[in-house]
Protein backbone atom coordinates (compact mmCIF):
# COMPACT_ATOMS: atom_id res chain seq x y z
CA UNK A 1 67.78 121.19 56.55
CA UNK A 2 69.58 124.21 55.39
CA UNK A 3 72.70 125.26 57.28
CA UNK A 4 72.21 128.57 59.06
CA UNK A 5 74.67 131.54 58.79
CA UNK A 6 75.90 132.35 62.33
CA UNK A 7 74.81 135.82 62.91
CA UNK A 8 78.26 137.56 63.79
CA UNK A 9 79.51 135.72 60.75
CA UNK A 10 76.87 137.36 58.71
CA UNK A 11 77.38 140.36 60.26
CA UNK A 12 81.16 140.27 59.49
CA UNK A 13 80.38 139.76 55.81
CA UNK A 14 78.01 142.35 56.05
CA UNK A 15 80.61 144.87 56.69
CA UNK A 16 82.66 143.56 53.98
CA UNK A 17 80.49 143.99 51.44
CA UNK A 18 79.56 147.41 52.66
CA UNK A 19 83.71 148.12 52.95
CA UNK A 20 83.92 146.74 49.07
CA UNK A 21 80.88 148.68 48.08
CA UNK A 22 82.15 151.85 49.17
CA UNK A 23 85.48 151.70 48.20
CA UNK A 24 84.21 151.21 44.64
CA UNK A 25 81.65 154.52 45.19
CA UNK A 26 85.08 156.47 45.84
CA UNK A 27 87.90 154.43 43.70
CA UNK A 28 86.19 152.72 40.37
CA UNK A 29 86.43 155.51 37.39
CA UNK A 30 82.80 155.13 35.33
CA UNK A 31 84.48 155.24 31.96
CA UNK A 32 86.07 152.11 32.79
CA UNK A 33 82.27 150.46 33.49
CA UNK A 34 82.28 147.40 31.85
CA UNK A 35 85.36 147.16 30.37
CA UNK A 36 87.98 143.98 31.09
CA UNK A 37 91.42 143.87 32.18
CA UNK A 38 93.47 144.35 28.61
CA UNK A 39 96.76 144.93 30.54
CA UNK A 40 95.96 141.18 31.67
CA UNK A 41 96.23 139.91 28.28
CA UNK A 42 98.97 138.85 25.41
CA UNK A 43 97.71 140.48 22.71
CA UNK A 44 99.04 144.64 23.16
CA UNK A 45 100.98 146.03 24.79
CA UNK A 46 101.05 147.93 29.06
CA UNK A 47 100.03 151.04 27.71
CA UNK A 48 97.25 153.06 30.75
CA UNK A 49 94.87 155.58 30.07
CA UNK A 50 95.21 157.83 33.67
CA UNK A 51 91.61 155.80 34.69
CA UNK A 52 93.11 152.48 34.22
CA UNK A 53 96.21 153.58 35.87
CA UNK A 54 94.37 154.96 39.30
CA UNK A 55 91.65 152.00 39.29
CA UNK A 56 94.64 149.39 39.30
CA UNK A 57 96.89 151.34 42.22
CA UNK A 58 93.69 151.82 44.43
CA UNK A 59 93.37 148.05 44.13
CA UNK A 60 96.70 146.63 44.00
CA UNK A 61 97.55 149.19 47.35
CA UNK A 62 94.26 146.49 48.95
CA UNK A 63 96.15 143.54 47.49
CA UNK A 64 92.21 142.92 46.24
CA UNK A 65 93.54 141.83 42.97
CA UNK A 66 95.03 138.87 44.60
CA UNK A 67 92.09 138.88 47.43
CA UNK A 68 93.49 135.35 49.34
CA UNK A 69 97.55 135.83 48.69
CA UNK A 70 99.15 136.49 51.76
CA UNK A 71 99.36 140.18 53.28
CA UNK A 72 102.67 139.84 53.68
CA UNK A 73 103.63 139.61 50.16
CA UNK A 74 100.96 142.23 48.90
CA UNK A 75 98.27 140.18 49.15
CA UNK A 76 94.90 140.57 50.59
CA UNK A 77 95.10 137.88 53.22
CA UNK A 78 91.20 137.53 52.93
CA UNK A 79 89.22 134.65 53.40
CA UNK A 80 87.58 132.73 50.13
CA UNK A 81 84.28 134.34 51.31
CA UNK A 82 85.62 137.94 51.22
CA UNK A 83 87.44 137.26 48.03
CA UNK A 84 83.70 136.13 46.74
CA UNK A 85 82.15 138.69 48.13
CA UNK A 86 84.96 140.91 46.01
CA UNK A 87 83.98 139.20 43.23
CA UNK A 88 80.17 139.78 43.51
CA UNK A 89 80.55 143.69 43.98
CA UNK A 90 82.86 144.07 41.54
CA UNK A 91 80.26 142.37 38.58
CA UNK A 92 77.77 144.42 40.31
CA UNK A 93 79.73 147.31 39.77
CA UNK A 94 80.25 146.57 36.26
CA UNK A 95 83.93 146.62 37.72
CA UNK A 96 87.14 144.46 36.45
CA UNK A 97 89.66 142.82 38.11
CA UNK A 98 93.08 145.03 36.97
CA UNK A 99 95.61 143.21 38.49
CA UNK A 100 96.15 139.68 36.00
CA UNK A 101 98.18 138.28 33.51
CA UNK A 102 100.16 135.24 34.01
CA UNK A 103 101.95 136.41 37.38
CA UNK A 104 98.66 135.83 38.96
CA UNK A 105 97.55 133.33 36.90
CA UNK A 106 100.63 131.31 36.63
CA UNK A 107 103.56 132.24 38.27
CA UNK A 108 102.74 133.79 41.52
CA UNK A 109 100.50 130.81 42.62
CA UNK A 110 103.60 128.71 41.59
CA UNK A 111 106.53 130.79 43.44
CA UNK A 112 104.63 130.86 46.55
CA UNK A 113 104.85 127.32 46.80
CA UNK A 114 108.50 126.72 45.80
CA UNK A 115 110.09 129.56 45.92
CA UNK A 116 112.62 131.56 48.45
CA UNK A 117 111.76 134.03 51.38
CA UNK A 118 114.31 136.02 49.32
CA UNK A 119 112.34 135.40 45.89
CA UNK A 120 109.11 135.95 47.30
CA UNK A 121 109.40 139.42 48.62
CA UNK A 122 110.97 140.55 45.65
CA UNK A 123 108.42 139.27 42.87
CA UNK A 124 104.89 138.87 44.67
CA UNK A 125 104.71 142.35 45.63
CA UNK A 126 104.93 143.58 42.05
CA UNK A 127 102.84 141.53 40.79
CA UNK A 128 99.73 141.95 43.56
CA UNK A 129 100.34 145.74 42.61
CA UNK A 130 100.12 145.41 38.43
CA UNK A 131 103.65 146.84 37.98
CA UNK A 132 105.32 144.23 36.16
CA UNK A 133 104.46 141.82 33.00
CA UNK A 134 105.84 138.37 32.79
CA UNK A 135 106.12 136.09 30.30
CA UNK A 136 106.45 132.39 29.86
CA UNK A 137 109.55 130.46 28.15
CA UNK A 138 108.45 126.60 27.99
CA UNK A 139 107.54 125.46 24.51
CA UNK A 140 110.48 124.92 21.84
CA UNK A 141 110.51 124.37 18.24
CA UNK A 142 111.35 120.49 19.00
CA UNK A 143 109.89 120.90 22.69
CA UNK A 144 105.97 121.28 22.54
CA UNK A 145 104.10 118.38 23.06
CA UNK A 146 106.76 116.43 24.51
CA UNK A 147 108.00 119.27 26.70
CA UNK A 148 110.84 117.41 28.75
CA UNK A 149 112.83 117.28 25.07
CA UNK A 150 114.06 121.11 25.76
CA UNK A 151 117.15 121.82 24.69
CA UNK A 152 117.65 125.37 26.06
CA UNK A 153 120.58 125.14 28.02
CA UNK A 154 121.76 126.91 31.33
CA UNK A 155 125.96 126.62 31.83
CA UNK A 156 127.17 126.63 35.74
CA UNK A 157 129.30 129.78 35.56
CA UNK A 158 130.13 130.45 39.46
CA UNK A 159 127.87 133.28 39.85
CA UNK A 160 125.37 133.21 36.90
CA UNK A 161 123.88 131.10 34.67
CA UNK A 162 125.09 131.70 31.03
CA UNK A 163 122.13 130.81 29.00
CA UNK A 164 121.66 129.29 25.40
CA UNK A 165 118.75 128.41 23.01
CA UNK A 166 115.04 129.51 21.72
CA UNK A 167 111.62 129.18 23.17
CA UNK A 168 108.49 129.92 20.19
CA UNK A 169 105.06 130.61 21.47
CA UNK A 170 106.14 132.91 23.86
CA UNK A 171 102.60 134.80 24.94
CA UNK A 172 103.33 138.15 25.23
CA UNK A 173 107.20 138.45 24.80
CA UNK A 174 107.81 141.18 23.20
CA UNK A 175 106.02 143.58 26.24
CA UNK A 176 106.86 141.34 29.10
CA UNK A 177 109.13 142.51 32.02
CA UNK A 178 110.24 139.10 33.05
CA UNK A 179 110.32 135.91 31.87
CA UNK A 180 110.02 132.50 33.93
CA UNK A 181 111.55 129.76 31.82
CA UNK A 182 112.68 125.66 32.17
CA UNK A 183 116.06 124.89 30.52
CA UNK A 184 118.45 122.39 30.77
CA UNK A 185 121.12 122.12 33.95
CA UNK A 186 122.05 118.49 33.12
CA UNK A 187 122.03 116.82 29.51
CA UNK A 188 122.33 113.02 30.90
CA UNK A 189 118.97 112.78 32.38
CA UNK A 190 115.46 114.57 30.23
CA UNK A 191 113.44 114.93 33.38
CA UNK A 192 115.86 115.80 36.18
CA UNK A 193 118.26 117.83 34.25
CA UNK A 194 115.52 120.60 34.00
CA UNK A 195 115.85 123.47 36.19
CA UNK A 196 113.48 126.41 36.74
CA UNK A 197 114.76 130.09 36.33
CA UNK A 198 114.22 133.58 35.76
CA UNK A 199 115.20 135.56 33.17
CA UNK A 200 114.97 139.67 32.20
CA UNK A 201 113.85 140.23 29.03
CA UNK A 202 115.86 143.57 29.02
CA UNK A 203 119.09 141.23 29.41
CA UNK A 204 121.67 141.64 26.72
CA UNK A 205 121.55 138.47 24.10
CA UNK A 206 117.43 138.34 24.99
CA UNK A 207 115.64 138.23 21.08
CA UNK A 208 112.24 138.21 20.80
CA UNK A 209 110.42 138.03 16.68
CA UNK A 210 106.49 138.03 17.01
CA UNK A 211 104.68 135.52 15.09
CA UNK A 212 101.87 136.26 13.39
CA UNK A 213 98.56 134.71 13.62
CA UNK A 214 95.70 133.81 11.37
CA UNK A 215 93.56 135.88 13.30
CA UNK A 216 95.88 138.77 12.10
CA UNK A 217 97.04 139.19 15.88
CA UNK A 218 100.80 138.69 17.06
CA UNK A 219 99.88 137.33 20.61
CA UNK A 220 103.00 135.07 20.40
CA UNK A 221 107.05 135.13 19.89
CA UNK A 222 110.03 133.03 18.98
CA UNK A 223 112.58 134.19 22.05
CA UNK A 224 116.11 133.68 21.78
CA UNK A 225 118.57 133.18 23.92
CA UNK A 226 121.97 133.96 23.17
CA UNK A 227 125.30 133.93 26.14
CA UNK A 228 122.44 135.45 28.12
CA UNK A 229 123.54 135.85 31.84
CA UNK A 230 120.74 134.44 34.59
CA UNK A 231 122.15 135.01 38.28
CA UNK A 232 122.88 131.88 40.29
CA UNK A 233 119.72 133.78 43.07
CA UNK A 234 117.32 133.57 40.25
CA UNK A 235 117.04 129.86 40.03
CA UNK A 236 113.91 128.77 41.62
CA UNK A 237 114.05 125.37 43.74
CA UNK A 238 117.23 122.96 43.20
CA UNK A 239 118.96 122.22 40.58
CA UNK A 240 116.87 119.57 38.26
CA UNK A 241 113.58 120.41 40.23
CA UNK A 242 112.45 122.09 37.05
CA UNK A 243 110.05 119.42 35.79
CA UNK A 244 108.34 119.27 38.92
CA UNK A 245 107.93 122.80 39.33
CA UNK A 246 106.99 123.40 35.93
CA UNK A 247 104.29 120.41 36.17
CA UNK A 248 102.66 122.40 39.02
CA UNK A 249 102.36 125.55 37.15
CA UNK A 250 101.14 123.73 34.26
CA UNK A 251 98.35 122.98 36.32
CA UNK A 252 97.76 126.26 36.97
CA UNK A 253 97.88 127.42 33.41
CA UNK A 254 94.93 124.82 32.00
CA UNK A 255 92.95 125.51 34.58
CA UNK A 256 92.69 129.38 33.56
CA UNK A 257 93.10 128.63 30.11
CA UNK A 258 89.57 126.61 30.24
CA UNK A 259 87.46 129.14 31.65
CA UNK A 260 86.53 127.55 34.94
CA UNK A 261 88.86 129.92 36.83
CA UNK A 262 85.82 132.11 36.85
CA UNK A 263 81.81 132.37 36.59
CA UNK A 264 81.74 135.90 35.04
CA UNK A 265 80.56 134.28 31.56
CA UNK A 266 77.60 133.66 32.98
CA UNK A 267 76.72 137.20 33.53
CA UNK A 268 77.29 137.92 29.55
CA UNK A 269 75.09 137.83 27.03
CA UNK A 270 73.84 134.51 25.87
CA UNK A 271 74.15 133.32 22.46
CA UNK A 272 69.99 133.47 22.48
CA UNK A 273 69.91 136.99 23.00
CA UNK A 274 71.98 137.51 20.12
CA UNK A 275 70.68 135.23 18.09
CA UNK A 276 67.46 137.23 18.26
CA UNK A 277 69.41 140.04 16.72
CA UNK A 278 70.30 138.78 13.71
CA UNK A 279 67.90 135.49 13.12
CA UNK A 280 63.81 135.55 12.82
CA UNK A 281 61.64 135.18 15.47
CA UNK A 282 58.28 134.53 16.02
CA UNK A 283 55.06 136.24 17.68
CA UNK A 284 56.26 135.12 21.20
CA UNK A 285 59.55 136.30 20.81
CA UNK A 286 61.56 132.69 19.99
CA UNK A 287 63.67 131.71 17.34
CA UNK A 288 62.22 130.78 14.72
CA UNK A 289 64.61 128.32 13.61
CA UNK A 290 63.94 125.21 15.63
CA UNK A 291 67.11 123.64 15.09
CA UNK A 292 69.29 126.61 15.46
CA UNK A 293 67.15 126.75 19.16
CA UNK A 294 67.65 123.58 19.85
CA UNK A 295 71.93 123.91 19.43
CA UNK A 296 72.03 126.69 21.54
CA UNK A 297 69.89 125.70 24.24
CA UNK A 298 72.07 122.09 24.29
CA UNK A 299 75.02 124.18 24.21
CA UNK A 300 74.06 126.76 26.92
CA UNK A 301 73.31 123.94 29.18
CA UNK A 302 76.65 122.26 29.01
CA UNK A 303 78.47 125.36 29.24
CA UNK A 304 76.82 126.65 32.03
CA UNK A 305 77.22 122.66 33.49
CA UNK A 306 80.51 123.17 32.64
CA UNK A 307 81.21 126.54 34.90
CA UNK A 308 79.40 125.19 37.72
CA UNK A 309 80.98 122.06 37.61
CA UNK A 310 84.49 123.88 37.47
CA UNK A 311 83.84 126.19 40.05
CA UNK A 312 83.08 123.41 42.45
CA UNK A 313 86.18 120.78 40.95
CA UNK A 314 88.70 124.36 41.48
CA UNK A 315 87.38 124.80 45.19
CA UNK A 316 87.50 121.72 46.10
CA UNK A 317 91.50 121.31 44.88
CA UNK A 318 92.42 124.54 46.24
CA UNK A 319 90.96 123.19 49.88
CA UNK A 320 92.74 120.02 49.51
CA UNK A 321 96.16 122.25 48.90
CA UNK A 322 96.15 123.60 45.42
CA UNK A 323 95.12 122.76 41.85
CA UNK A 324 95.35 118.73 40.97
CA UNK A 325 95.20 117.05 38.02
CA UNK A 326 91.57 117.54 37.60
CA UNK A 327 93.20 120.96 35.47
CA UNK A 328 93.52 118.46 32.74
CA UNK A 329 89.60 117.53 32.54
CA UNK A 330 88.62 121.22 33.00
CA UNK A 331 91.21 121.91 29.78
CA UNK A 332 90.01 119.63 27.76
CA UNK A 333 86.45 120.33 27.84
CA UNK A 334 86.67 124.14 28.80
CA UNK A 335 88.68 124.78 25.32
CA UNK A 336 86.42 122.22 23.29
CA UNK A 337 83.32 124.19 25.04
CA UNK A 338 84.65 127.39 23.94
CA UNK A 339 85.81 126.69 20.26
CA UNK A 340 81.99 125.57 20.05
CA UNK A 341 80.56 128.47 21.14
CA UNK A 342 82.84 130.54 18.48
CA UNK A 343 81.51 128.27 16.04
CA UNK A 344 77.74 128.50 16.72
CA UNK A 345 78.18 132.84 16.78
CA UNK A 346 79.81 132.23 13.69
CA UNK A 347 76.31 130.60 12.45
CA UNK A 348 74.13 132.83 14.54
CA UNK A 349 75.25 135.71 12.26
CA UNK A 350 75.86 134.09 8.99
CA UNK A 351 77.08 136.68 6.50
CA UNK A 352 77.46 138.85 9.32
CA UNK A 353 79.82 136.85 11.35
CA UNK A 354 82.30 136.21 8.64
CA UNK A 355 83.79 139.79 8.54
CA UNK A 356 87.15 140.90 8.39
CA UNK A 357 87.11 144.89 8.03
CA UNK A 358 85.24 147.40 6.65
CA UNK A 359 82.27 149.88 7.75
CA UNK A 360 79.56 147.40 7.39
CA UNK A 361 80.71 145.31 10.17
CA UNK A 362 80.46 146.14 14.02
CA UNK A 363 83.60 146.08 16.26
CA UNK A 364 81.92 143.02 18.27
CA UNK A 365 81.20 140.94 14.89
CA UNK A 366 84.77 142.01 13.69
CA UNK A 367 86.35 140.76 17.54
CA UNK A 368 84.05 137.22 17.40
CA UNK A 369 85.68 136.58 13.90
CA UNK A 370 89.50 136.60 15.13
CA UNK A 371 87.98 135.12 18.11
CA UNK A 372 87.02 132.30 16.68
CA UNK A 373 90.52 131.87 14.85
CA UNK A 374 92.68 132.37 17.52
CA UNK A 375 90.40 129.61 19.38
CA UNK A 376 92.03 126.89 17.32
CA UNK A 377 94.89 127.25 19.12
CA UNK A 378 93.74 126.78 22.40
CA UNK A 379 93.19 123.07 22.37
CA UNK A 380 96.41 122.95 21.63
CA UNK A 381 98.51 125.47 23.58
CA UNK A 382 98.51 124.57 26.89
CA UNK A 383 99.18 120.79 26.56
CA UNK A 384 97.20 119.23 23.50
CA UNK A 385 93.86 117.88 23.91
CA UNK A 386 95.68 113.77 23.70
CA UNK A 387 98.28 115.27 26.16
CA UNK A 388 95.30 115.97 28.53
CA UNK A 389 93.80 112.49 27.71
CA UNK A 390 97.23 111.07 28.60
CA UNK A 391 97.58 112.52 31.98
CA UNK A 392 93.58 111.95 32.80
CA UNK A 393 94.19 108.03 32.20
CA UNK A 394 96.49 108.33 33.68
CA UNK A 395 96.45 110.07 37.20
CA UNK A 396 93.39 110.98 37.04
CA UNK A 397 91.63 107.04 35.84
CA UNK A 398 94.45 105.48 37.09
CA UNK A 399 94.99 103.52 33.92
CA UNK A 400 98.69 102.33 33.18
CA UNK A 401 100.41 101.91 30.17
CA UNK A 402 100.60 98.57 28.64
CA UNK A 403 104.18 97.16 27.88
């Protein structure tokens, strides 16, 4: 027997929506209809149109962007049903999110766990609001898949940390405010010499060179670090609580990085609707390529399997206290999922989805190209695909390693 709604309950929610609904009638700008959150990503820089710049005050001054942080912070201190309910109006709306990027993704969910009264009222406000950019310093050029080799190292000065080294696949360096980084405290032990800090990337000795991409995009940096001073306040945690720290937000990071942190790809267009604009069909409207049908209906199926499935696996860590392990499963499949997808628009198209420039292309065939070239890289930034496997025997199976 379904479970009934109790009435002031629904009535409460009711109110909600209405509240939500009408503060998008007076706040949301129409030109921005449809549009997504491009301050959010890595790949430009925090340049606003006016729009952009009004739609993300009127929702960071809510704390809607971050609709279950705490209010005290500059959160929204809502419920997971009026953060849904958010969510819902929002897509209705045609609205985006514009508070993002990897303070909310990443960092925030991580410094509210471990970090200071002190640190916590001066970084979660800025981020609930939009105002600030950060960036993350974990990968080295003999640091990637084994992460706990870093070499970056922080010298006890008194006061400050005096900072040496270089982190590479920086996302978004070179137009990030801040930077939260893992370097090296202690060089006698790998895992407990790591320490967790945060840097200013406007701090004298901070380099950052972009790297360019195959897709033609510079997404990512080499960052160096040279006598840079850290103050002895900005160290998050104890001394050689790094790993452990930087484990947690790990988990945060895959689990965005699949695509189960949210069900909004299922309101896009489907790969069948735009097949049908580029491939025959026949008198009742299907593709007339049975096989080409067949992949994308096997593939829509797991994907949307796949964002259901998430959904559920995220809510059910974040009621048991936060994101698990189960961050590795959703990586590994989310990221294989998605390079698929790339792969099967890049067939839907044929001729058409192999563009690079030039008139003859559209600006969505031209995007779904680099798309599907920067989506290498995802099974592989992040923790690699075998890292994944690793920790899912692991912790996840329980498995051991065999001496």
């Amino acid at each position: 027997m379904a479970t009934q709604i109790e009435p002031a309950t629904q009535t409460d929610e009711n109110a909600f929506r209405a509240e939500v609904q009408q503060f998008l009638a007076d706040n949301f700008p129409a030109e921005l209809k449809g549009q997504s959150n491009a301050l959010a990503g890595v790949d430009g820089p925090t340049n606003e149109t006016p729009a952009q710049t009004k739609w993300r005050e009127a929702v960071g001054a809510r704390g809607w962007g971050t609709p279950t942080w705490p209010k005290e912070y500059g959160g929204g201190g809502l419920t997971k049903a009026q953060a849904k309910i958010i969510d819902q109006e929002f897509a209705k709306a045609g609205a985006y999110n514009p508070i993002g990027g990897m303070g909310v993704m990443m960092f925030g969910p991580t410094l509210l766990e471990y970090g200071n009264e002190a640190q916590k009222q001066e970084h979660i406000p800025p981020i609930c609001r939009g105002e600030i950019r950060w960036c993350q310093g974990y990968s080295e050029p003999n640091a990637g898949s084994d992460l706990a080799n870093l070499q970056t190292f922080a010298e006890d000065k008194g006061d400050h940390y005096l900072v040496n080294g270089q982190k590479t696949w920086t996302s978004g360096g070179q137009w990030a405010d801040k930077c939260f980084a893992i370097v090296r405290t202690d060089k006698s032990d790998k895992h407990k010499g790591i320490s967790f800090m945060l840097i200013d990337m406007d701090t004298p000795g901070v380099e950052v060179r972009p790297i360019t991409m195959i897709s033609g995009t510079s997404p990512f940096c080499e960052t160096f670090f040279t006598d840079v001073k850290v103050p002895k306040e900005n160290l998050v945690g104890e001394e050689g609580q790094g790993w452990t720290i930087g484990k947690r937000l790990l988990q945060h990071e895959r689990t965005n990085i699949s695509g189960g942190g949210s069900l909004a790809r299922l309101m896009g267009q489907s790969l069948g609707d735009i097949a049908k604009k580029y491939q025959p069909t026949g008198a009742d409207g299907e593709l007339a390529d049975a096989v080409l049908r067949d992949k994308i209906a096997d593939f829509e199926i797991r994907w949307n399997s796949f964002l259901l499935t998430a959904r559920r696996a995220m809510e059910e860590s974040k009621a048991a206290g936060g994101v698990s392990e189960i961050s590795s499963v959703l990586k590994k499949l989310g990221t294989k999922l998605s390079q698929e997808r790339s792969e099967l628009l890049i067939e839907i198209r044929g001729l058409q989805g192999l563009g690079w420039e030039g008139d003859s292309f559209t600006d969505s065939e031209l995007e779904a190209v680099r798309g599907w070239l920067f989506g290498k890289a995802t099974t592989i930034y992040g923790g690699s695909t075998e890292i994944q496997n690793n920790i899912i025997s692991k912790r996840v199976l329980g498995m051991l390693d065999h001496q």
